[in-house]
C-alpha atoms as a PDB file:
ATOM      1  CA  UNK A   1       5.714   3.973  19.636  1.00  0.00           C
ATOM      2  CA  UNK A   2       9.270   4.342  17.911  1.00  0.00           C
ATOM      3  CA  UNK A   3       8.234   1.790  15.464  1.00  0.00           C
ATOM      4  CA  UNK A   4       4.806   3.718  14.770  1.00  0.00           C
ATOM      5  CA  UNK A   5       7.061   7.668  14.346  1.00  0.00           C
ATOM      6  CA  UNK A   6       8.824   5.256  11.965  1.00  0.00           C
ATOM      7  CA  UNK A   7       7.027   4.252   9.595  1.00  0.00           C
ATOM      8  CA  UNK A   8       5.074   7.248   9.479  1.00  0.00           C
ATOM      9  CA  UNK A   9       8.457   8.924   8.908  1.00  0.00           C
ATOM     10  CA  UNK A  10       9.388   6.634   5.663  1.00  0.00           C
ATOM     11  CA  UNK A  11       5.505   6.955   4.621  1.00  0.00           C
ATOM     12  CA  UNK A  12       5.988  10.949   4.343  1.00  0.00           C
ATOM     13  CA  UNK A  13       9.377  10.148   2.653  1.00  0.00           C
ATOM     14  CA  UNK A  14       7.299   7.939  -0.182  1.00  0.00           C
ATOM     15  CA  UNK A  15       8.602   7.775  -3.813  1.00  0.00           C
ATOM     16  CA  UNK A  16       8.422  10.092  -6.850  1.00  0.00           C
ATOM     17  CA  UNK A  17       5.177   9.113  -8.149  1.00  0.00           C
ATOM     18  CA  UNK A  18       3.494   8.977  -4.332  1.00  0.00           C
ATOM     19  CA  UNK A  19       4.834  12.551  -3.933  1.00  0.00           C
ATOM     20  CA  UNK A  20       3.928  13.991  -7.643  1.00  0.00           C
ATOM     21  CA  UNK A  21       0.502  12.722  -6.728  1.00  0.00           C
ATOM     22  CA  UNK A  22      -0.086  13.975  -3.129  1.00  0.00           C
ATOM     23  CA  UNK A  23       0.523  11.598  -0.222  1.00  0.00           C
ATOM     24  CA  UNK A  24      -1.829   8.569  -0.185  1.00  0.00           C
ATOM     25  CA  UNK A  25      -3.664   8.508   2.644  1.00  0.00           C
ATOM     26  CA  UNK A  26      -5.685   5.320   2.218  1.00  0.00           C
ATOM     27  CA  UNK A  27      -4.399   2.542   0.525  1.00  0.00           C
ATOM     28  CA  UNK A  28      -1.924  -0.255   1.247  1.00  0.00           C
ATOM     29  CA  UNK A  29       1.773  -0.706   0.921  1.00  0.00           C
ATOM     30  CA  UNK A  30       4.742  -3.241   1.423  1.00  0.00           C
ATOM     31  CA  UNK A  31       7.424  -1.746   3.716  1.00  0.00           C
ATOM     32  CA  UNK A  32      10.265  -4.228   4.471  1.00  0.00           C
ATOM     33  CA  UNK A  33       8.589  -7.272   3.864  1.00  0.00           C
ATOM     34  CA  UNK A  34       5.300  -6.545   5.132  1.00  0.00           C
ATOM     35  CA  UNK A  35       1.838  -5.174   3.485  1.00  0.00           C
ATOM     36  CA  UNK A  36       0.663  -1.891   6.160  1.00  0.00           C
ATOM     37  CA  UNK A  37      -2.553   0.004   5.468  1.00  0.00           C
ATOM     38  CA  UNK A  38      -3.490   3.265   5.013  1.00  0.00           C
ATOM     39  CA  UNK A  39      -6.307   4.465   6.773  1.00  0.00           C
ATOM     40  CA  UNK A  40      -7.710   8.029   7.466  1.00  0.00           C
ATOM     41  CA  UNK A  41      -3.870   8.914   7.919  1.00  0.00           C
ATOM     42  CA  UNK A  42      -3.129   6.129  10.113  1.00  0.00           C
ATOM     43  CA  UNK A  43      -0.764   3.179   9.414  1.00  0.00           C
ATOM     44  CA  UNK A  44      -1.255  -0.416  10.357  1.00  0.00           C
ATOM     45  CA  UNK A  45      -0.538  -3.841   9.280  1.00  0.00           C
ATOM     46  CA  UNK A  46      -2.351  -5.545   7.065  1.00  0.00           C
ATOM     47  CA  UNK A  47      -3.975  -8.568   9.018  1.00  0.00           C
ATOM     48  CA  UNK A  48      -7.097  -9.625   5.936  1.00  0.00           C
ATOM     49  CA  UNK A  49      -7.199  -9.556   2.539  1.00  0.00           C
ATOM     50  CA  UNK A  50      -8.459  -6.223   0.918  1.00  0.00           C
ATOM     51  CA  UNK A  51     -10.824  -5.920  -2.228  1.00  0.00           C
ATOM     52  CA  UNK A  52      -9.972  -2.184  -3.420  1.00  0.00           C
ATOM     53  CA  UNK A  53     -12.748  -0.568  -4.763  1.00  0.00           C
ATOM     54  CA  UNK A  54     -11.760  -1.629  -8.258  1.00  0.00           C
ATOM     55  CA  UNK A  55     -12.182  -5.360  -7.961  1.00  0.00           C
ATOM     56  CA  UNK A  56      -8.162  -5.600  -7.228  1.00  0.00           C
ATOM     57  CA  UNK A  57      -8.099  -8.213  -4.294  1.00  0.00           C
ATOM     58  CA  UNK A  58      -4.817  -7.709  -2.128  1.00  0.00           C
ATOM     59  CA  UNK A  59      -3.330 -10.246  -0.421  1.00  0.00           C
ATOM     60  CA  UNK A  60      -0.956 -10.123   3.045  1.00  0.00           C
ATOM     61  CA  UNK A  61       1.660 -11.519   1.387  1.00  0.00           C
ATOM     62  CA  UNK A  62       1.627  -8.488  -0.921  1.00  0.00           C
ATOM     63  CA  UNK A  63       0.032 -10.868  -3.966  1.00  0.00           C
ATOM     64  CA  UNK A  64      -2.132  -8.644  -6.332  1.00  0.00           C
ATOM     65  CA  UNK A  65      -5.237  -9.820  -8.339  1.00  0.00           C
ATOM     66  CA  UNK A  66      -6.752  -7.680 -10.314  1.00  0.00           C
ATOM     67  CA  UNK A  67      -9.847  -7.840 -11.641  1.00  0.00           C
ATOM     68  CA  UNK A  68      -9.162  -8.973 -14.636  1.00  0.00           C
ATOM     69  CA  UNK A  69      -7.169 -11.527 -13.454  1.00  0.00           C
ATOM     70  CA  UNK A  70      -4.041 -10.578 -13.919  1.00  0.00           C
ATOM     71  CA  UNK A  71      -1.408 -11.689 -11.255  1.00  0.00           C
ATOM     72  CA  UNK A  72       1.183  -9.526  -9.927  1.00  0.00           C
ATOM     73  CA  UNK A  73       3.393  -9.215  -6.707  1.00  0.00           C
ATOM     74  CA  UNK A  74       3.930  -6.210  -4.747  1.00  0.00           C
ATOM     75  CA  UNK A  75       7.670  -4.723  -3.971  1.00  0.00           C
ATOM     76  CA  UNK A  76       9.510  -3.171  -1.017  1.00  0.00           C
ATOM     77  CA  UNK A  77       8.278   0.200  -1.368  1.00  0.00           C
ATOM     78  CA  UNK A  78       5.486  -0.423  -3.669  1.00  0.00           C
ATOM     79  CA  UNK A  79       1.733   0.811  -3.105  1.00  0.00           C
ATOM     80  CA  UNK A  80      -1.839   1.001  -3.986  1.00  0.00           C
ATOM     81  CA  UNK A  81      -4.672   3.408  -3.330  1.00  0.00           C
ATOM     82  CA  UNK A  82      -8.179   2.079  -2.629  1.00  0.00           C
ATOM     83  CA  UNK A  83      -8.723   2.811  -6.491  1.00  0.00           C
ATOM     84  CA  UNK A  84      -6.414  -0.360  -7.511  1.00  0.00           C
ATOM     85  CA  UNK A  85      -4.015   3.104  -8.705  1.00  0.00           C
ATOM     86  CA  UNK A  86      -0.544   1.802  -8.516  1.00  0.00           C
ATOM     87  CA  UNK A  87       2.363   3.955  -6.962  1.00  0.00           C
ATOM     88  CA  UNK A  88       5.440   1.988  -7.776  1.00  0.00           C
ATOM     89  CA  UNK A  89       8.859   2.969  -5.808  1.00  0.00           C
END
C-alpha cells in the first residue's frame, strides 16, 4: 500500500511537459527502472507489451518502436500517452 501512495505521489509530481499538458492519465512510464501503466487513474506495472493507438509498440523493458520503425529507449522519468505523444522528463 506504501509502495502504491508512492508512486502515485511521484506520478502527480511528473515533469514540466506532463504538467504543462495536464496529468496523463493513461499511458505508460519508466519509474526507477521499471515501465508502470496508466490506466483510468490507476498505476500498475507493465507485465505485456503495449501497441499505443499510433502503431508505437512498447516494450517492458521500456524499448520503443514506432511505427515507422524507428528505435528508441525509454528513460527514468520518461512517458507516453496511448497516442505514441511523448512526455520526456
Amino acid at each position: 500500500m506504501k509502495k502504491q501512495i508512492l508512486i502515485a505521489a511521484m506520478l502527480l509530481a511528473g515533469s514540466a511537459a506532463m504538467a504543462q499538458s495536464g496529468m496523463m492519465k493513461d499511458g505508460v512510464m519508466m519509474k526507477d527502472g521499471k515501465m508502470m501503466m496508466m490506466k483510468d487513474g490507476k498505476t500498475m506495472a507493465m507485465t505485456k507489451e503495449m501497441t499505443l493507438s499510433d502503431g508505437t509498440k512498447v516494450m517492458t523493458d521500456g524499448a520503443v518502436m514506432k511505427k515507422d520503425g524507428t528505435k528508441m529507449m525509454m528513460k527514468d522519468g520518461d512517458g507516453m500517452e496511448m497516442s505514441g505523444m511523448m512526455m520526456k522528463k
